[in-house]
N, C-alpha and C. Protein backbone atom coordinates (compact mmCIF):
# COMPACT_ATOMS: atom_id res chain seq x y z
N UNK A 1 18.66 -17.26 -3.57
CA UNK A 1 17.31 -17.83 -3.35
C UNK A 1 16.74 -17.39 -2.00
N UNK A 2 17.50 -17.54 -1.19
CA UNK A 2 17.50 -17.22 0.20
C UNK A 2 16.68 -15.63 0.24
N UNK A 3 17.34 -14.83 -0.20
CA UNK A 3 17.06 -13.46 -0.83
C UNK A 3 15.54 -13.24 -1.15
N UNK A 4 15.61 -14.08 -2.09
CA UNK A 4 14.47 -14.04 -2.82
C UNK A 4 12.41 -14.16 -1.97
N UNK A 5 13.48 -15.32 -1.70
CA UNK A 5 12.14 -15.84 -0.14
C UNK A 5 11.74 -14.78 0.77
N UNK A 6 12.60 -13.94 1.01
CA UNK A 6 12.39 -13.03 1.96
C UNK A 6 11.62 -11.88 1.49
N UNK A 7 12.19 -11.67 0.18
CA UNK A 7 10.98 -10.79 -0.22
C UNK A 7 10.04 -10.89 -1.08
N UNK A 8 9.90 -12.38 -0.75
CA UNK A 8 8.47 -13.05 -1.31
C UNK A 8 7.29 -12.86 0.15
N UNK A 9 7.84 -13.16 1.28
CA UNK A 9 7.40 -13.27 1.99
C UNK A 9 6.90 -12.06 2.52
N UNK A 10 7.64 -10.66 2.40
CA UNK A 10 7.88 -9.38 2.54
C UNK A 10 6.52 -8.75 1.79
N UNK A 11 6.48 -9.14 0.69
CA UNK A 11 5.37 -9.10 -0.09
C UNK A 11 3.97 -9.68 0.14
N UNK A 12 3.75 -10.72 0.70
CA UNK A 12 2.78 -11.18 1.07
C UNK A 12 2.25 -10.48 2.08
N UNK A 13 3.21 -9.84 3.16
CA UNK A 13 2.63 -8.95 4.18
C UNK A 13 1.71 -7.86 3.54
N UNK A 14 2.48 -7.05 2.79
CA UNK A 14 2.41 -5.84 2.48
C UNK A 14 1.04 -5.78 1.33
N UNK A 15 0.22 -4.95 1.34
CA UNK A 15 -0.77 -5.26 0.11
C UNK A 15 -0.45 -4.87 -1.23
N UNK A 16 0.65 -3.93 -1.27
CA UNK A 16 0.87 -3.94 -2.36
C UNK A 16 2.58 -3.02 -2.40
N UNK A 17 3.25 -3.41 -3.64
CA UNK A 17 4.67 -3.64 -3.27
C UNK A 17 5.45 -2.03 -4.11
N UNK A 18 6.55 -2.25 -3.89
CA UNK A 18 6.76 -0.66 -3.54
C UNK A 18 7.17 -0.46 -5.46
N UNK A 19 7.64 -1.09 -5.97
CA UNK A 19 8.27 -1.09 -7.29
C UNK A 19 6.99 -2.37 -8.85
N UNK A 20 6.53 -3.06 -7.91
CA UNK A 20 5.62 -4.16 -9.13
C UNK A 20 4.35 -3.67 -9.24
N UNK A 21 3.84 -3.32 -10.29
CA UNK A 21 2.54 -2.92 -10.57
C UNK A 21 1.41 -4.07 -9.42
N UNK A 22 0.10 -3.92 -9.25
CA UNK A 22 -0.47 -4.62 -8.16
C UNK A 22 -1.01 -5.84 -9.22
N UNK A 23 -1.45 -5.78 -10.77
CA UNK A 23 -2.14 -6.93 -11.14
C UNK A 23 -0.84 -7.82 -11.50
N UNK A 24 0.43 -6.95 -12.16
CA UNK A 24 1.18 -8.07 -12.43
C UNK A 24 2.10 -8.70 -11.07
N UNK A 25 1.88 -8.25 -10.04
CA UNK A 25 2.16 -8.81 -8.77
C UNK A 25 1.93 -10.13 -8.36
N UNK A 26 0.24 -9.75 -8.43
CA UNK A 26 -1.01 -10.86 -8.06
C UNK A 26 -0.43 -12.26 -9.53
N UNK A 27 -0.51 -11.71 -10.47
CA UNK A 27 0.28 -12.83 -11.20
C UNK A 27 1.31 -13.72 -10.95
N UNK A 28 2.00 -12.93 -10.58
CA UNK A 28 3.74 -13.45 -10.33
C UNK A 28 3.32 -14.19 -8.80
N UNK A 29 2.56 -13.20 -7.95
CA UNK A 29 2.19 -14.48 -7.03
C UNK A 29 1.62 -16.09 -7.58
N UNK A 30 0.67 -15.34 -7.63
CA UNK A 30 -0.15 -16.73 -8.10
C UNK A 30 0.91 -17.79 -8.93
N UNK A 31 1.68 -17.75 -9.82
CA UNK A 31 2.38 -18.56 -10.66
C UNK A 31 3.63 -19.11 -9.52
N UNK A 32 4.20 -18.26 -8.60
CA UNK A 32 5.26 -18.66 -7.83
C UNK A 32 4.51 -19.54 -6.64
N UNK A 33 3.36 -19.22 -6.05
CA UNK A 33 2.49 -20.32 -5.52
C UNK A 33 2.32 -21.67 -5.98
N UNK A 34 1.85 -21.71 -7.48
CA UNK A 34 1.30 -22.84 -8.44
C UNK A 34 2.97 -23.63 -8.25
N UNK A 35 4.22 -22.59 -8.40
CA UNK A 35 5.23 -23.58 -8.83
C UNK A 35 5.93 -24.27 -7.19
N UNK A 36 5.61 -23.17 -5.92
CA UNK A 36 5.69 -24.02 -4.93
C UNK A 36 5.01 -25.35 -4.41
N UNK A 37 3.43 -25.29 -5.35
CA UNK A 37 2.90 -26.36 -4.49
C UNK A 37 3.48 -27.60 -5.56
N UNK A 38 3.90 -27.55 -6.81
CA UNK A 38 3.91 -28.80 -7.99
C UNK A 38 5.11 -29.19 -7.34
């Protein structure tokens, strides 16, 4: 998990990520946002 955070966070810097397409990115953000704030 620990892992994970880091390159969640890694990602947020960066505008767009070296291996995830950019719209299904913005998805996977958005849904991992929605499930941090519930």
């Amino acid at each position: 998990n620990s892992v994970k955070n880091k390159v969640e966070s890694v990602e947020e810097e960066k505008p767009e990520p070296l291996t995830v397409p950019v719209p299904a990115k913005k998805e996977n953000d958005n849904k991992k946002k929605w499930m941090k704030r519930i």
